[in-house]
PDB file of N, CA and C in Angstrom:
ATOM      1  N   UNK A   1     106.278 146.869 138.569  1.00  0.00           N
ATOM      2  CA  UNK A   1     107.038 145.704 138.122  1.00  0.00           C
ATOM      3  C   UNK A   1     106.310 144.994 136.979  1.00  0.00           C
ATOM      4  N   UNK A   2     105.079 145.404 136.790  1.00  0.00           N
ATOM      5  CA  UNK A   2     104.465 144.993 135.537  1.00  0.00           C
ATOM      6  C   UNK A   2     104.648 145.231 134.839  1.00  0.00           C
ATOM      7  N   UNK A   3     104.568 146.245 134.274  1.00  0.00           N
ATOM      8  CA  UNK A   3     105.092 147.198 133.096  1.00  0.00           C
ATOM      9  C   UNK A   3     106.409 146.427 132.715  1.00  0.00           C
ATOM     10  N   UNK A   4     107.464 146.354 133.255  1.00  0.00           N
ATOM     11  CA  UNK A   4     108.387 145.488 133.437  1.00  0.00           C
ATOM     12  C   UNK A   4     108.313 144.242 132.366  1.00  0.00           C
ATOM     13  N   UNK A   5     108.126 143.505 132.834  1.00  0.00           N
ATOM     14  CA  UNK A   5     107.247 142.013 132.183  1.00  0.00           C
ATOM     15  C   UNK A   5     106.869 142.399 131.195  1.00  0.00           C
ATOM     16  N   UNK A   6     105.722 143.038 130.969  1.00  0.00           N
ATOM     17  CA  UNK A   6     104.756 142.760 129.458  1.00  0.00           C
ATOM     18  C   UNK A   6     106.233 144.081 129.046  1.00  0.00           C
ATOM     19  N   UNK A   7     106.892 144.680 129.230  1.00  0.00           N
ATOM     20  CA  UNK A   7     107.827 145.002 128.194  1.00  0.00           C
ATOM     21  C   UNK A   7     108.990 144.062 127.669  1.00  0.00           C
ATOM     22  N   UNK A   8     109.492 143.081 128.674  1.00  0.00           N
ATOM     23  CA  UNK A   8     110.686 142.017 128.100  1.00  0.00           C
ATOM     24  C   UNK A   8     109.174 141.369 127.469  1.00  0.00           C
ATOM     25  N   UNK A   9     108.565 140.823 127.533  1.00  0.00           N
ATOM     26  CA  UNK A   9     107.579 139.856 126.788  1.00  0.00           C
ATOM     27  C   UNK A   9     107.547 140.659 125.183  1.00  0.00           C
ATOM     28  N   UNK A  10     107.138 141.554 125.661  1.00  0.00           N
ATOM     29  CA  UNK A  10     106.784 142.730 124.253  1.00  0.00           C
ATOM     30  C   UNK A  10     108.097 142.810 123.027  1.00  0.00           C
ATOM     31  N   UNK A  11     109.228 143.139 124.180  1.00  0.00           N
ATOM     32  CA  UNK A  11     110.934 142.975 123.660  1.00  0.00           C
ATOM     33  C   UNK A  11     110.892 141.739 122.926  1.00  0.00           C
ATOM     34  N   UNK A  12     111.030 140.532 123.794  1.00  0.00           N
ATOM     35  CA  UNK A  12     111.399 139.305 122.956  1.00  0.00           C
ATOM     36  C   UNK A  12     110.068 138.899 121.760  1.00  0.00           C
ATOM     37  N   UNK A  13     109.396 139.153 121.890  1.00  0.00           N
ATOM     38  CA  UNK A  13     108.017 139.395 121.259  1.00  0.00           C
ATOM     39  C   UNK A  13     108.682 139.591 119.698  1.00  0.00           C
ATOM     40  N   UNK A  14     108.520 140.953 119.872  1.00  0.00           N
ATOM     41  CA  UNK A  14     109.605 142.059 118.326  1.00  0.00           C
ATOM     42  C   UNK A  14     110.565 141.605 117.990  1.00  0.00           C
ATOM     43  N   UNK A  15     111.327 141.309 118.811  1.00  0.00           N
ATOM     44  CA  UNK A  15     112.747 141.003 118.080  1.00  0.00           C
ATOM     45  C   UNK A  15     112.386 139.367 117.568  1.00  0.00           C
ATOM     46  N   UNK A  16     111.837 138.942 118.245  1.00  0.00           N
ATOM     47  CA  UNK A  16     111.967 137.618 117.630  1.00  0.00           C
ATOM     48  C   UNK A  16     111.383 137.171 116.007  1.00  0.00           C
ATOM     49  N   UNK A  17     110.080 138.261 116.501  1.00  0.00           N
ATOM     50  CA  UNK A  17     109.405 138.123 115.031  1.00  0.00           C
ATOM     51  C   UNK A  17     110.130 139.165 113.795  1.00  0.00           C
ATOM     52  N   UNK A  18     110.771 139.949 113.809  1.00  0.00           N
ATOM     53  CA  UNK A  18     111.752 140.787 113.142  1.00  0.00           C
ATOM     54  C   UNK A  18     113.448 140.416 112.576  1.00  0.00           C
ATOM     55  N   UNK A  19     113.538 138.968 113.537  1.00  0.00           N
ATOM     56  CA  UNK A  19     115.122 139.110 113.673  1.00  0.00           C
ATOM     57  C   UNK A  19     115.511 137.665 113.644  1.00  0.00           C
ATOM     58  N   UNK A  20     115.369 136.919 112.824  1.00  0.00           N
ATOM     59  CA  UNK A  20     115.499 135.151 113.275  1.00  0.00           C
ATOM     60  C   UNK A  20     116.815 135.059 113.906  1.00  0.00           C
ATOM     61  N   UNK A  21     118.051 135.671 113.683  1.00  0.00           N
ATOM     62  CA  UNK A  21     119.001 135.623 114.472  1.00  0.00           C
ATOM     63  C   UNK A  21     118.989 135.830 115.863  1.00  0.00           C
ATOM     64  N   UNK A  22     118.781 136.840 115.965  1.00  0.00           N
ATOM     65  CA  UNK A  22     117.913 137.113 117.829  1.00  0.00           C
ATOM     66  C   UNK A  22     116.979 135.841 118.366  1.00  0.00           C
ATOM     67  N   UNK A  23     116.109 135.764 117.529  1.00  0.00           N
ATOM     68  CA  UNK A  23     115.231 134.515 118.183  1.00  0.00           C
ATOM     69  C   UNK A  23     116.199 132.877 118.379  1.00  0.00           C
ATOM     70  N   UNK A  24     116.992 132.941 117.619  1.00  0.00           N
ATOM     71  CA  UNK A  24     117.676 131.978 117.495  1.00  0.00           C
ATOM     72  C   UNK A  24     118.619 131.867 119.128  1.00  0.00           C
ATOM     73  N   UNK A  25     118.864 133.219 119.082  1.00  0.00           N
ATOM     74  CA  UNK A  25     119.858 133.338 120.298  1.00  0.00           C
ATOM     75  C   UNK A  25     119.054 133.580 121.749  1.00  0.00           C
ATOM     76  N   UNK A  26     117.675 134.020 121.863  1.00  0.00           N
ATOM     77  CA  UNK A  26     116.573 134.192 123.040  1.00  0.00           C
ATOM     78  C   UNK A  26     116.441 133.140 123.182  1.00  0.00           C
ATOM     79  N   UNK A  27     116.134 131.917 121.939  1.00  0.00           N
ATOM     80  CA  UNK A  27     115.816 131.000 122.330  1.00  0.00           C
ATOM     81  C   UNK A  27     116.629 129.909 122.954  1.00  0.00           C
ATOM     82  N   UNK A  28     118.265 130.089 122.989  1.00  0.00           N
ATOM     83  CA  UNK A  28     119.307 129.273 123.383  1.00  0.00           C
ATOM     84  C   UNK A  28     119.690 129.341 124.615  1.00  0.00           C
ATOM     85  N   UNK A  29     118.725 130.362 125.391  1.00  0.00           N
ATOM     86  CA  UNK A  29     119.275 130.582 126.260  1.00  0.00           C
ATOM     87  C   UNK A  29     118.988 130.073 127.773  1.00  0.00           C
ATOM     88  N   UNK A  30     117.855 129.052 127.194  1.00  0.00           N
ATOM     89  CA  UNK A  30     116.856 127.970 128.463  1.00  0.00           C
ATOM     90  C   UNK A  30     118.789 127.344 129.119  1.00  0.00           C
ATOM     91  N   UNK A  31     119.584 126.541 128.163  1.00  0.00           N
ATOM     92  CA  UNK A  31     120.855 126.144 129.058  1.00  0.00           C
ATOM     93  C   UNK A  31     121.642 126.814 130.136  1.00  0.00           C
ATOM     94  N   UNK A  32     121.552 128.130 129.433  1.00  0.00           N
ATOM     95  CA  UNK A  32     122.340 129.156 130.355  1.00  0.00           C
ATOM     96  C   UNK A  32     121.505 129.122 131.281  1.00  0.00           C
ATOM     97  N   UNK A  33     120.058 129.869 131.866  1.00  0.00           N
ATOM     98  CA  UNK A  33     119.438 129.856 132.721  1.00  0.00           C
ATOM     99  C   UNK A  33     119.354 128.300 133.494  1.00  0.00           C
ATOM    100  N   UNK A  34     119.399 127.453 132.859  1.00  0.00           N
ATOM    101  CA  UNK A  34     119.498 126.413 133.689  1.00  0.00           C
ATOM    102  C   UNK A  34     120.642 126.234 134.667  1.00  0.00           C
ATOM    103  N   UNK A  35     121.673 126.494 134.211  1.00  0.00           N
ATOM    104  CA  UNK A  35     123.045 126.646 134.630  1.00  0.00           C
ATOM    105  C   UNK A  35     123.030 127.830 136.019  1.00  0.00           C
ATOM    106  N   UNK A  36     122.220 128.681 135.885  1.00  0.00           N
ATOM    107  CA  UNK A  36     122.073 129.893 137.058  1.00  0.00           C
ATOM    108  C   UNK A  36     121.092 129.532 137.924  1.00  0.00           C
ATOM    109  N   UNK A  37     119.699 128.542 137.406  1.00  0.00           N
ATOM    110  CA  UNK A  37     118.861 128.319 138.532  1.00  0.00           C
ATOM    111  C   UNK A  37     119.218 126.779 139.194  1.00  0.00           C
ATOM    112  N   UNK A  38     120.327 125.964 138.428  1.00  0.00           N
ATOM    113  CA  UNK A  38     120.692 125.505 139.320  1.00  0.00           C
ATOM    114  C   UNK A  38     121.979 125.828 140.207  1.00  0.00           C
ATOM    115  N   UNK A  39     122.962 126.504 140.311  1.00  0.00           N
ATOM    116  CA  UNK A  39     123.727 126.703 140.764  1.00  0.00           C
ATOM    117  C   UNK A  39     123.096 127.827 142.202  1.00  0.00           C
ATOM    118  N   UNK A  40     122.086 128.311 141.780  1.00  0.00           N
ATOM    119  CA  UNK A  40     121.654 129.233 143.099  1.00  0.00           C
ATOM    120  C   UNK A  40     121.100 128.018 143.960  1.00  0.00           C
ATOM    121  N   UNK A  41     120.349 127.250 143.528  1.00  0.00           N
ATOM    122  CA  UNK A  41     119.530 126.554 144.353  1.00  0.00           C
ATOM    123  C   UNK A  41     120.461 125.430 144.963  1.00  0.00           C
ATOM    124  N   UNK A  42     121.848 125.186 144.232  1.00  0.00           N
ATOM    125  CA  UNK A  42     122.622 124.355 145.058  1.00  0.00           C
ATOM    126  C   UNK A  42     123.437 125.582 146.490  1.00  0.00           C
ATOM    127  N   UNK A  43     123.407 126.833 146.001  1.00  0.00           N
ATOM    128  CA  UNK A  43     123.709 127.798 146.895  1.00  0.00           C
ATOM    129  C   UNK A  43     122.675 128.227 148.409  1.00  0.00           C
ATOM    130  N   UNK A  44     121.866 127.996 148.042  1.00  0.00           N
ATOM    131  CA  UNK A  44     120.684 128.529 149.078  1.00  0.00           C
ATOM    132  C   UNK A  44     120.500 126.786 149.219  1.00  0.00           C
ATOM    133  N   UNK A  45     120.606 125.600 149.181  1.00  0.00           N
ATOM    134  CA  UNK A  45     120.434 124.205 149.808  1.00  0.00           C
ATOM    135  C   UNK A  45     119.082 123.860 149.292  1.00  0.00           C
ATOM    136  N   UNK A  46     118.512 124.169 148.805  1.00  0.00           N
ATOM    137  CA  UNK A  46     117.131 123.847 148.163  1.00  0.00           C
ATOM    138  C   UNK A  46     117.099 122.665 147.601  1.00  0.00           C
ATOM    139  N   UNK A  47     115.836 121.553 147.665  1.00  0.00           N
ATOM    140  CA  UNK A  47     115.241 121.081 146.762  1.00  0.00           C
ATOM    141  C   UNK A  47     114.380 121.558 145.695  1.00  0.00           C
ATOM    142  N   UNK A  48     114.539 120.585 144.920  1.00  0.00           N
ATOM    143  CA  UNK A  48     113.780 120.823 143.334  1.00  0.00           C
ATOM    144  C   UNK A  48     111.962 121.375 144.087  1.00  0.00           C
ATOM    145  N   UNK A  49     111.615 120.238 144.652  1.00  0.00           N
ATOM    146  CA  UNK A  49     110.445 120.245 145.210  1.00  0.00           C
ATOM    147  C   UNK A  49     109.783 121.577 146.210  1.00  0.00           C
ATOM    148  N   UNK A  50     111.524 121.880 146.803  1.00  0.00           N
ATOM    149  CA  UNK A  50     111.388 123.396 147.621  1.00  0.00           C
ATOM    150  C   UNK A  50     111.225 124.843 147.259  1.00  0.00           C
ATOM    151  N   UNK A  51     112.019 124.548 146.232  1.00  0.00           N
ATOM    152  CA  UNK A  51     112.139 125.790 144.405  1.00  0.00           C
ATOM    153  C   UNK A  51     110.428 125.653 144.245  1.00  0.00           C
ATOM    154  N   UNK A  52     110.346 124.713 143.518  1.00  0.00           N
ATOM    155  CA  UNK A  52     109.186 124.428 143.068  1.00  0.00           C
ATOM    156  C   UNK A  52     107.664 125.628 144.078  1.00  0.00           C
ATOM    157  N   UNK A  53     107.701 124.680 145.471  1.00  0.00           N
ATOM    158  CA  UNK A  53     106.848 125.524 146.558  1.00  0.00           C
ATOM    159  C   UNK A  53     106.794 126.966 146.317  1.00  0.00           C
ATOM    160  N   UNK A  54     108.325 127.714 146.892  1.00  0.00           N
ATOM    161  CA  UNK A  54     108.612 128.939 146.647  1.00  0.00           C
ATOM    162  C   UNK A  54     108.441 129.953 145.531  1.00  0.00           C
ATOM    163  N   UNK A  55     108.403 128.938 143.693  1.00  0.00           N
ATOM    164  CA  UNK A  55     108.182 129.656 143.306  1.00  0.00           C
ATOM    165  C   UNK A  55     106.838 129.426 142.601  1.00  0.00           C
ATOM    166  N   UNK A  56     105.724 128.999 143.381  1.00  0.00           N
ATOM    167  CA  UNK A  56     104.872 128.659 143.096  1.00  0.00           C
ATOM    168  C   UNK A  56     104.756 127.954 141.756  1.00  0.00           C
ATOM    169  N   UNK A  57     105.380 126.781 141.226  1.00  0.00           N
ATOM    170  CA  UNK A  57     105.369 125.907 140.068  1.00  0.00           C
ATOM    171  C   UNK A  57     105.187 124.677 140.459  1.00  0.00           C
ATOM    172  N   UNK A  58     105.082 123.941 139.278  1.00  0.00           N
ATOM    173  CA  UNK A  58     105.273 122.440 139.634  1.00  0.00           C
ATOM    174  C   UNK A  58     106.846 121.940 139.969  1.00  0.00           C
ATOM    175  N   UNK A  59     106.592 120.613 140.306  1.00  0.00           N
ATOM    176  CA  UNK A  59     108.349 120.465 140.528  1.00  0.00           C
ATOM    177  C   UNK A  59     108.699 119.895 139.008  1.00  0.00           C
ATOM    178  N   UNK A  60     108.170 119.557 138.306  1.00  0.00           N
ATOM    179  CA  UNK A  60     108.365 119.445 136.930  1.00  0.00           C
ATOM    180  C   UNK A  60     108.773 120.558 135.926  1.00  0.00           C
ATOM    181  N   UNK A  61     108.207 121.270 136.150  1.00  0.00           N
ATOM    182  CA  UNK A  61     108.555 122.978 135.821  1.00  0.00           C
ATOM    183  C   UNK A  61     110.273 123.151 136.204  1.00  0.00           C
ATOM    184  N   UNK A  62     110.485 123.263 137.394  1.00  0.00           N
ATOM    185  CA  UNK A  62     111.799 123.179 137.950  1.00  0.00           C
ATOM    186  C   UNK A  62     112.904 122.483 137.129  1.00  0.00           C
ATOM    187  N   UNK A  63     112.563 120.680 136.898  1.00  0.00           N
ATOM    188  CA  UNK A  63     113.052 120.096 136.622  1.00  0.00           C
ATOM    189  C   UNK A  63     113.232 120.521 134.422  1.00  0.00           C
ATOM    190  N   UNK A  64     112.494 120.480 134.435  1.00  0.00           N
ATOM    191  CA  UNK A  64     112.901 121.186 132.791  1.00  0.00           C
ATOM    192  C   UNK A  64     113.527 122.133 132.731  1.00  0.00           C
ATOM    193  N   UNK A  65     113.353 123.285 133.985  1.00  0.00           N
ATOM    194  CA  UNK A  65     113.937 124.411 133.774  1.00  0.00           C
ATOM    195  C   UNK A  65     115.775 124.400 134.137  1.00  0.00           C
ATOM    196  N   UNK A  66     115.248 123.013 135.289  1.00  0.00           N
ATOM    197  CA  UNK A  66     117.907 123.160 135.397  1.00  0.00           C
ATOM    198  C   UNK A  66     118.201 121.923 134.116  1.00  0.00           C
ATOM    199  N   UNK A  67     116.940 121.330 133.275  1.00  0.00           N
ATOM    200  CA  UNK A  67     117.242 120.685 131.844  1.00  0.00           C
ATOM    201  C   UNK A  67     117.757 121.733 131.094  1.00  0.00           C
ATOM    202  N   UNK A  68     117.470 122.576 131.253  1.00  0.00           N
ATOM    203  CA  UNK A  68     117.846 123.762 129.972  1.00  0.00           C
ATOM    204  C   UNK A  68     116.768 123.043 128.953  1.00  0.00           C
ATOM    205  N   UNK A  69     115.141 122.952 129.126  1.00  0.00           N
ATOM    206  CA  UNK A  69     114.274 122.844 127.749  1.00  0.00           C
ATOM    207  C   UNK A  69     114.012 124.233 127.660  1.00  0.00           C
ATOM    208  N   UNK A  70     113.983 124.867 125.943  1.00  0.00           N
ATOM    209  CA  UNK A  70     113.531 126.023 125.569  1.00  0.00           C
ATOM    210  C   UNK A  70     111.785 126.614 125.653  1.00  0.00           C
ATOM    211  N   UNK A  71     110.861 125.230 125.908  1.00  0.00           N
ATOM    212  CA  UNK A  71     110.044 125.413 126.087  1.00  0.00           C
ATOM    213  C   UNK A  71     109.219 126.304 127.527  1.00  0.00           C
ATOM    214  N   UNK A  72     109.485 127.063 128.244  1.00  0.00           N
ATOM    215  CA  UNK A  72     109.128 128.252 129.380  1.00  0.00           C
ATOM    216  C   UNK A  72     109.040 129.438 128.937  1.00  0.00           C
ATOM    217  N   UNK A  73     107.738 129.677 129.314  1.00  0.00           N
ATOM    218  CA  UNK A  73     107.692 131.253 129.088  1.00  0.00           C
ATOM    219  C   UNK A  73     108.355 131.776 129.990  1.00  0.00           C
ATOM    220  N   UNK A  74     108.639 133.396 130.096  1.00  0.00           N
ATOM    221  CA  UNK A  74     109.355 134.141 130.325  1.00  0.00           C
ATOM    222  C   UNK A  74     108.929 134.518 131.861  1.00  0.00           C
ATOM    223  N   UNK A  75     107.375 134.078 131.895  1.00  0.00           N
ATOM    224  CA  UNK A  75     106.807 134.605 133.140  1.00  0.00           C
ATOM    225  C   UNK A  75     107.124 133.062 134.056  1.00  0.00           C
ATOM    226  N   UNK A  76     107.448 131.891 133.632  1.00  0.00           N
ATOM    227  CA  UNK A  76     107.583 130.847 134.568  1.00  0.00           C
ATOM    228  C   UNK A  76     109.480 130.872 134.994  1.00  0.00           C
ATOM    229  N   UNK A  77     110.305 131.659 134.447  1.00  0.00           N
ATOM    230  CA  UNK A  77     111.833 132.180 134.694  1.00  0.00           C
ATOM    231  C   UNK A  77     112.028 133.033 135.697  1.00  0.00           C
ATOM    232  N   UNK A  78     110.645 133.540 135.631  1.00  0.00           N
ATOM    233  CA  UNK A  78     110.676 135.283 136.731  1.00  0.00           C
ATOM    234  C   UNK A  78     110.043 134.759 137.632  1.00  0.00           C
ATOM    235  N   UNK A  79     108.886 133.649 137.521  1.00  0.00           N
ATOM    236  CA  UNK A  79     108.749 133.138 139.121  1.00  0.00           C
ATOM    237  C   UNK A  79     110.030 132.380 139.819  1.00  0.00           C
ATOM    238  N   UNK A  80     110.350 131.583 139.065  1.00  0.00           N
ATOM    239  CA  UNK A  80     111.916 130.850 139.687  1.00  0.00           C
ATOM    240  C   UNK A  80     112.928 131.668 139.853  1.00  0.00           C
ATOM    241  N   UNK A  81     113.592 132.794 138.912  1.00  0.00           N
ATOM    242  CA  UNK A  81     114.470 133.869 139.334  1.00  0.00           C
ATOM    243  C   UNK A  81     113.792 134.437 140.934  1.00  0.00           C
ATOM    244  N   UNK A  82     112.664 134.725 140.645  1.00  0.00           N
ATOM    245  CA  UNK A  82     112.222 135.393 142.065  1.00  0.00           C
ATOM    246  C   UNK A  82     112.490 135.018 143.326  1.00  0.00           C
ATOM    247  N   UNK A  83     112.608 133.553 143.156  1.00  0.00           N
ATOM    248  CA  UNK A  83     111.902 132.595 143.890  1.00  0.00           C
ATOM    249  C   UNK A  83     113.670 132.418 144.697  1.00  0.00           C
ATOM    250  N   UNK A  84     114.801 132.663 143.962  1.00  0.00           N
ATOM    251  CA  UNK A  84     116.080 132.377 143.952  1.00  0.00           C
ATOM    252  C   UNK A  84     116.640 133.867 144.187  1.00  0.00           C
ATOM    253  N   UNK A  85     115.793 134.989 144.224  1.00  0.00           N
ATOM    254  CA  UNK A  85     116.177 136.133 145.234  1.00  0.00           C
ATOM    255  C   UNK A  85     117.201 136.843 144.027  1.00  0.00           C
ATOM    256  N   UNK A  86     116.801 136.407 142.193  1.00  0.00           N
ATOM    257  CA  UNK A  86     117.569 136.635 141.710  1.00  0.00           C
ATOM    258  C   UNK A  86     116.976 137.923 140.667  1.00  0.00           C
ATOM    259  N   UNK A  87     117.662 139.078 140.541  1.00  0.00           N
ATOM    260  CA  UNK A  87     117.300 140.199 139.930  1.00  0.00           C
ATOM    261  C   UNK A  87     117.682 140.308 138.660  1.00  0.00           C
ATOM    262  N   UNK A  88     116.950 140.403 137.855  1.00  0.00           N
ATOM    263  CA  UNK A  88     117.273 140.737 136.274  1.00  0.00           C
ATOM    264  C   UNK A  88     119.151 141.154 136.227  1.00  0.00           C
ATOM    265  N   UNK A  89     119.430 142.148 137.021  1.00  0.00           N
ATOM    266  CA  UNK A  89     120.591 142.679 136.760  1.00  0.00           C
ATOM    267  C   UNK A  89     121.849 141.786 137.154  1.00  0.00           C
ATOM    268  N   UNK A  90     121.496 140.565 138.174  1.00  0.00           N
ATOM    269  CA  UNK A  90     121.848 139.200 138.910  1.00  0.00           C
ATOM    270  C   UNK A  90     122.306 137.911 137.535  1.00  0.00           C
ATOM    271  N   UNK A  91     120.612 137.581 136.741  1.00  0.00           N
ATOM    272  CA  UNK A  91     121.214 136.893 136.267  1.00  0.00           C
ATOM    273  C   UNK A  91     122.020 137.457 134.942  1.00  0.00           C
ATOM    274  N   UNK A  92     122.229 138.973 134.442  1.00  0.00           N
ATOM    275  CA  UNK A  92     122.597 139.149 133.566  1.00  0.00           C
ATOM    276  C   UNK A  92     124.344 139.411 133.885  1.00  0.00           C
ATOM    277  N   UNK A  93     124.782 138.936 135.199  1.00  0.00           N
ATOM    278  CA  UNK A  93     125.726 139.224 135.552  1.00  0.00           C
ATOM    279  C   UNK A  93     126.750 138.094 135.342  1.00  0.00           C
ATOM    280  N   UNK A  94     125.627 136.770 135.810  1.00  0.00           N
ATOM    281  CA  UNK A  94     125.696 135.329 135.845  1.00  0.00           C
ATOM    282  C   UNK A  94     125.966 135.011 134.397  1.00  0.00           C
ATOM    283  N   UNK A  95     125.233 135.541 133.358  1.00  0.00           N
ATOM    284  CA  UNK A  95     125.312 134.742 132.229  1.00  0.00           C
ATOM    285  C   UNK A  95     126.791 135.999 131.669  1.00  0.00           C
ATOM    286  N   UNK A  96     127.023 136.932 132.096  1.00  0.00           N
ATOM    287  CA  UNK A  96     128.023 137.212 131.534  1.00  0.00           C
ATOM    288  C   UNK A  96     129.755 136.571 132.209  1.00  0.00           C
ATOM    289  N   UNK A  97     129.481 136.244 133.294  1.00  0.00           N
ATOM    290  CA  UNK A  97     130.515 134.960 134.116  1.00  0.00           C
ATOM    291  C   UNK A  97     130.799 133.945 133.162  1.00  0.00           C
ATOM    292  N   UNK A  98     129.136 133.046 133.003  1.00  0.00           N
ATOM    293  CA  UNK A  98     129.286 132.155 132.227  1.00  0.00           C
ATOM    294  C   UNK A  98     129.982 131.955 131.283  1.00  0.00           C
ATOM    295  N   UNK A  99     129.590 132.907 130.132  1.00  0.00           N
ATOM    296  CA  UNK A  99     130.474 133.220 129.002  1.00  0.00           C
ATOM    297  C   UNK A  99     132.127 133.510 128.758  1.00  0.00           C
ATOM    298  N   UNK A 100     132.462 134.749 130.083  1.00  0.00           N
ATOM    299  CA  UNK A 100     133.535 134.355 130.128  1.00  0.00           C
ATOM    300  C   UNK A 100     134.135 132.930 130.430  1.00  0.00           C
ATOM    301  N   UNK A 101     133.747 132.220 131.680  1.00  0.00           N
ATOM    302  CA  UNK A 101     134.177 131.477 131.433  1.00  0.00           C
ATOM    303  C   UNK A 101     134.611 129.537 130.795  1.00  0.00           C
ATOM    304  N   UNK A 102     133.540 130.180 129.864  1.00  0.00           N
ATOM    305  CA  UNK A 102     133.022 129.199 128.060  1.00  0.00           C
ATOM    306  C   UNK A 102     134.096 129.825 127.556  1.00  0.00           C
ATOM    307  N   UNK A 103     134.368 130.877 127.125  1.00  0.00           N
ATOM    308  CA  UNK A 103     135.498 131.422 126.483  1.00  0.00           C
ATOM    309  C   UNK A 103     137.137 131.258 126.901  1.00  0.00           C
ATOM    310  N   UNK A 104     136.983 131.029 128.424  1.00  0.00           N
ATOM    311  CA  UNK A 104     138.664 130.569 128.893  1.00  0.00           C
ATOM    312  C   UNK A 104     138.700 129.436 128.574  1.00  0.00           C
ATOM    313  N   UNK A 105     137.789 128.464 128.681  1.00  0.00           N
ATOM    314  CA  UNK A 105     138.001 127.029 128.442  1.00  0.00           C
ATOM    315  C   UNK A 105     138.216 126.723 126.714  1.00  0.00           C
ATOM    316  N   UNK A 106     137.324 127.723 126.261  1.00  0.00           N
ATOM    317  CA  UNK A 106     137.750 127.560 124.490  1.00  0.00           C
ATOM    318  C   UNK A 106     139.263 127.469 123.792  1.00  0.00           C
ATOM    319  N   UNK A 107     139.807 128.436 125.127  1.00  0.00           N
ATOM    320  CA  UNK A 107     141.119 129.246 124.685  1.00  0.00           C
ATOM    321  C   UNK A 107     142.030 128.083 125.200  1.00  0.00           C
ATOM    322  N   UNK A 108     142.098 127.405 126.193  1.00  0.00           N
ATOM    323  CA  UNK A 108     143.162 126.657 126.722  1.00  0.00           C
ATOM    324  C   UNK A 108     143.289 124.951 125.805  1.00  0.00           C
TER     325      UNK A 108
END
């Protein structure tokens, strides 16, 4: 599962420094994730403070992270995804929900 990690790190790494459009869009994406780590944690009954425990962070950490601030590394997302029982393939499922439905509401 390491290998893992230092390859999305490595990924957003390259593209970002190669691609200002990409970075532009990696980096927009603290809202969306906010939007998924709070909606799990209103799912599983959690406090901020309980997240926090579980995923070994501060509760401040937490709290920036359902802010949607862009400032988190990638490795403080994967302790809270973890922490929320949530799998790479989970939240990429979530943020494609999302979008759709950002896009029905555009349309109506």
């Amino acid at each position: 599962m390491k290998k893992a990690k230092n390859l999305l790190d490595m990924t957003n790494s390259f593209l970002k420094e190669g691609h200002a459009d990409v970075k532009e869009y990696l980096e927009g994406l603290s809202p969306v994730y906010a939007k998924i780590i709070f909606a799990r944690r209103m799912q599983y009954g959690y406090s901020q403070k309980e997240l926090a425990d579980k995923a070994g962070t501060g509760l401040k950490t937490i709290t920036r992270a359902e802010g949607g601030f862009d400032n988190l590394s990638t490795q403080t997302y994967d302790k809270i995804f973890r922490a929320l029982d949530l799998s790479v393939k989970d939240v990429a499922e979530a943020m494609i929900q999302l979008k759709a439905s950002d896009d029905e509401l555009a349309a109506t």
